[in-house]
C-alpha atoms as a PDB file:
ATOM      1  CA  UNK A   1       0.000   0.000   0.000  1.00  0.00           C
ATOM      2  CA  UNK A   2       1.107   3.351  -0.393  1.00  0.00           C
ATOM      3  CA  UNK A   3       0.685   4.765   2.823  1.00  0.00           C
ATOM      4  CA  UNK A   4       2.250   7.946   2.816  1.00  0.00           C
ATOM      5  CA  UNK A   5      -0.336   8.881  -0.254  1.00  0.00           C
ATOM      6  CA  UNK A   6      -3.115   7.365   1.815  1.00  0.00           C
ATOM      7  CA  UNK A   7      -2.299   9.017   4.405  1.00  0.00           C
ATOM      8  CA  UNK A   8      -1.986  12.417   2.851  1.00  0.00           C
ATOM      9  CA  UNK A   9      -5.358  12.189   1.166  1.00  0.00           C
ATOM     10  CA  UNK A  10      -7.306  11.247   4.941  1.00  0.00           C
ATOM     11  CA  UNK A  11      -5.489  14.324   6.202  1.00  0.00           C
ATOM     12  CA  UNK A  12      -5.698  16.508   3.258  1.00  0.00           C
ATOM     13  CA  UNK A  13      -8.585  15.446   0.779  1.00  0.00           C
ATOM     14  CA  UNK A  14     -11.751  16.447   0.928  1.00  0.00           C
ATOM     15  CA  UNK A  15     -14.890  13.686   1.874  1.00  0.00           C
ATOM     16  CA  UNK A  16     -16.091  13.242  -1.589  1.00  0.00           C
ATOM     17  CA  UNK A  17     -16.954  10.515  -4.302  1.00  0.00           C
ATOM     18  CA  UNK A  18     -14.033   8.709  -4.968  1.00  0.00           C
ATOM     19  CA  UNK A  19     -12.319   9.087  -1.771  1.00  0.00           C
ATOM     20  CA  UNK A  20     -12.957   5.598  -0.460  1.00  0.00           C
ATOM     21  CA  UNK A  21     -12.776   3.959  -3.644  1.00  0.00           C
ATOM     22  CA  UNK A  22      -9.181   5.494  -4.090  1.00  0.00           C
ATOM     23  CA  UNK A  23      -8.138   4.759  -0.757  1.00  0.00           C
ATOM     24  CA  UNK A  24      -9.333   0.536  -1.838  1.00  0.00           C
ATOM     25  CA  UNK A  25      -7.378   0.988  -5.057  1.00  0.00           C
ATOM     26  CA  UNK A  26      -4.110   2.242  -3.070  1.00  0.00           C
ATOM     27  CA  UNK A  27      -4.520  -0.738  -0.514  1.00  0.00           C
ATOM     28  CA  UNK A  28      -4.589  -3.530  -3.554  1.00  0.00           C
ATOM     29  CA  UNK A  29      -7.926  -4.272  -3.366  1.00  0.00           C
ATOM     30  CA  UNK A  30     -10.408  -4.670  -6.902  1.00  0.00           C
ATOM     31  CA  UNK A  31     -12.684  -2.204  -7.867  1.00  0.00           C
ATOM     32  CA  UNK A  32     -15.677  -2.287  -9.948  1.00  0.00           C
ATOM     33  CA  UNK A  33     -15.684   0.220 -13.261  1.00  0.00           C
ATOM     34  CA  UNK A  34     -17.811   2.856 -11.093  1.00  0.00           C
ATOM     35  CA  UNK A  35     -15.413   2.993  -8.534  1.00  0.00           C
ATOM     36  CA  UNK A  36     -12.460   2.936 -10.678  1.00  0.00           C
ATOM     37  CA  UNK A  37     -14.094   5.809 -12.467  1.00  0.00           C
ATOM     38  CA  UNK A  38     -14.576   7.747  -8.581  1.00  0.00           C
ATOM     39  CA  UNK A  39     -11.292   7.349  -8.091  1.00  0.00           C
ATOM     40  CA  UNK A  40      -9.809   8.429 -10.890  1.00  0.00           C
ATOM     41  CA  UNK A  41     -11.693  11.763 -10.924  1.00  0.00           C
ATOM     42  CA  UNK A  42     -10.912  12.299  -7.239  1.00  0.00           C
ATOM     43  CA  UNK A  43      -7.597  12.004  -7.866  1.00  0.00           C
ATOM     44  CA  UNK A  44      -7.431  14.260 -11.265  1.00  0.00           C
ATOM     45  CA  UNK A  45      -9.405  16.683  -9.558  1.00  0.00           C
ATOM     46  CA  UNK A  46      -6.698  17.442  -6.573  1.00  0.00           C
ATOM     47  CA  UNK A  47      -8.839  14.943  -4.091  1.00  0.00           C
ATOM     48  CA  UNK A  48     -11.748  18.043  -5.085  1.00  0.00           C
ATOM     49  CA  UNK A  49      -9.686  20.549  -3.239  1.00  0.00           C
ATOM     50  CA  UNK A  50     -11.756  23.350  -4.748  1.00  0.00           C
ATOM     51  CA  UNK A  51     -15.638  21.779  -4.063  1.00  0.00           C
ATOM     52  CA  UNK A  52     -17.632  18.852  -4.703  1.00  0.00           C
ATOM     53  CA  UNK A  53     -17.726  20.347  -8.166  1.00  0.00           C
ATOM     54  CA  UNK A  54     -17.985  19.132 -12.217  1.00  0.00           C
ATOM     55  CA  UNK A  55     -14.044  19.493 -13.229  1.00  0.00           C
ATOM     56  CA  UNK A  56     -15.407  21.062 -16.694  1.00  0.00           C
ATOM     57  CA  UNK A  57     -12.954  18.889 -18.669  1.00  0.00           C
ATOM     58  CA  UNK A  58     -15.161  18.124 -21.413  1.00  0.00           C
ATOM     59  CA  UNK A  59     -12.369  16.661 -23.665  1.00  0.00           C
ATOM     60  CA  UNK A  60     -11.409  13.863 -20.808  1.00  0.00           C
ATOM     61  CA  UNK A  61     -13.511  10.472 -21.851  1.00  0.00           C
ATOM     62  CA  UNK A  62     -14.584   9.738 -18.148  1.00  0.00           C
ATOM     63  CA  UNK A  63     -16.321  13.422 -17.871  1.00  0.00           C
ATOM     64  CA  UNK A  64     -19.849  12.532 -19.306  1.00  0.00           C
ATOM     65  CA  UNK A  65     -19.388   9.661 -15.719  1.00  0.00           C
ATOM     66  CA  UNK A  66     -17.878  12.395 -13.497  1.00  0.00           C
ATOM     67  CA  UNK A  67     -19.749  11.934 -10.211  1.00  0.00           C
ATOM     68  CA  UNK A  68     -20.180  15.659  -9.620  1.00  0.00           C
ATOM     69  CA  UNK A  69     -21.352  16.515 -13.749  1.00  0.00           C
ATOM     70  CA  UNK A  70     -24.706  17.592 -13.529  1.00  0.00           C
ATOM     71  CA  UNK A  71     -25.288  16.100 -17.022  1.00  0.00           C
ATOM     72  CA  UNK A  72     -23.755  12.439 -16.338  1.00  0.00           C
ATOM     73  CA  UNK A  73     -24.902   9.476 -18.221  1.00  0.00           C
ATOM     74  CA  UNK A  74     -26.495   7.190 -15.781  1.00  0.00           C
ATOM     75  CA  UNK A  75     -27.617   3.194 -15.420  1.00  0.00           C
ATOM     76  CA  UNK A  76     -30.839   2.936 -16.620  1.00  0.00           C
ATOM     77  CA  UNK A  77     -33.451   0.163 -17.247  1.00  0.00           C
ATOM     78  CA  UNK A  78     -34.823   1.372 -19.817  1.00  0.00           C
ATOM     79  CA  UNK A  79     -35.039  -1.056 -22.930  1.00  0.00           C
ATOM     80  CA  UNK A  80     -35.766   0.633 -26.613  1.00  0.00           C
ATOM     81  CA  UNK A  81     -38.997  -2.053 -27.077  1.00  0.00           C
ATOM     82  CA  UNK A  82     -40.394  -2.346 -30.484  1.00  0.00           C
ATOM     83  CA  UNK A  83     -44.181  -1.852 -31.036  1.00  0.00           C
ATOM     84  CA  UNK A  84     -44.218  -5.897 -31.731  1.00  0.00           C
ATOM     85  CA  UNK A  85     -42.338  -6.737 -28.166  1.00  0.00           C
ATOM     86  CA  UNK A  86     -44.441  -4.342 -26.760  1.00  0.00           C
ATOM     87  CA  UNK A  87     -47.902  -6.504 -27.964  1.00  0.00           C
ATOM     88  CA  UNK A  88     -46.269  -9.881 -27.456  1.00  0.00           C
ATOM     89  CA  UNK A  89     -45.645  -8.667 -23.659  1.00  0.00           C
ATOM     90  CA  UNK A  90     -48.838  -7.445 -23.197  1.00  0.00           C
ATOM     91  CA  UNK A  91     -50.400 -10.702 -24.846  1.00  0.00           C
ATOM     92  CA  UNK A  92     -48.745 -12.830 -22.888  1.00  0.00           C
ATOM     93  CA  UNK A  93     -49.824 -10.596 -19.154  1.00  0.00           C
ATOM     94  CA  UNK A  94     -53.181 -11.074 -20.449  1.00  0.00           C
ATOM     95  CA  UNK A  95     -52.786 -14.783 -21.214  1.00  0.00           C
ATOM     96  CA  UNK A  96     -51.509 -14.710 -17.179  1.00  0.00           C
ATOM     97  CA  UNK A  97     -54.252 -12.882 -16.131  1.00  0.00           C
ATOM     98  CA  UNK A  98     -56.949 -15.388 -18.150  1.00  0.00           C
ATOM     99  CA  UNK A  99     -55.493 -18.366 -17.251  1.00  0.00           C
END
């Protein structure tokens, strides 16, 4: 582990998204994409010295994920359904409800 940069970012860094995740990643331990994407922008972003704010660097591929971006792409369940999937799901809840 890298305990003098642990160290300095429980003294120093702000309590933000990305801090613990960061802190995991420094002590070996695996992190899922989401948390690898926390803790990179905590660390690019100066462990958020200036604010739980958006960085603004728009050209950086992890921005539209940032934690703090107001605009982020997030998880969704959503599915694009066809007007055909649509009926054959509804024919089959009211083959359910019939039966």
């Amino acid at each position: 582990m890298d305990t003098d940069r642990a160290n300095s970012i429980r003294r120093h860094g702000k309590t933000a998204r990305g801090q613990n995740e960061l802190l995991k990643h420094l002590s070996g331990e695996r992190l899922t994409l989401k948390q690898a994407v926390n803790a990179h922008c905590y660390d690019c972003t100066g462990f958020f010295a200036d604010g739980k704010v958006d960085c603004g660097l728009k050209h950086c591929p992890l921005h539209p994920f940032m934690a703090y971006n107001e605009n982020r792409l997030k998880k969704t369940n959503n599915r694009n359904m066809t007007d055909a999937n649509k009926e054959k799901l509804q024919a089959g809840r009211r083959r359910q409800a019939n039966a």
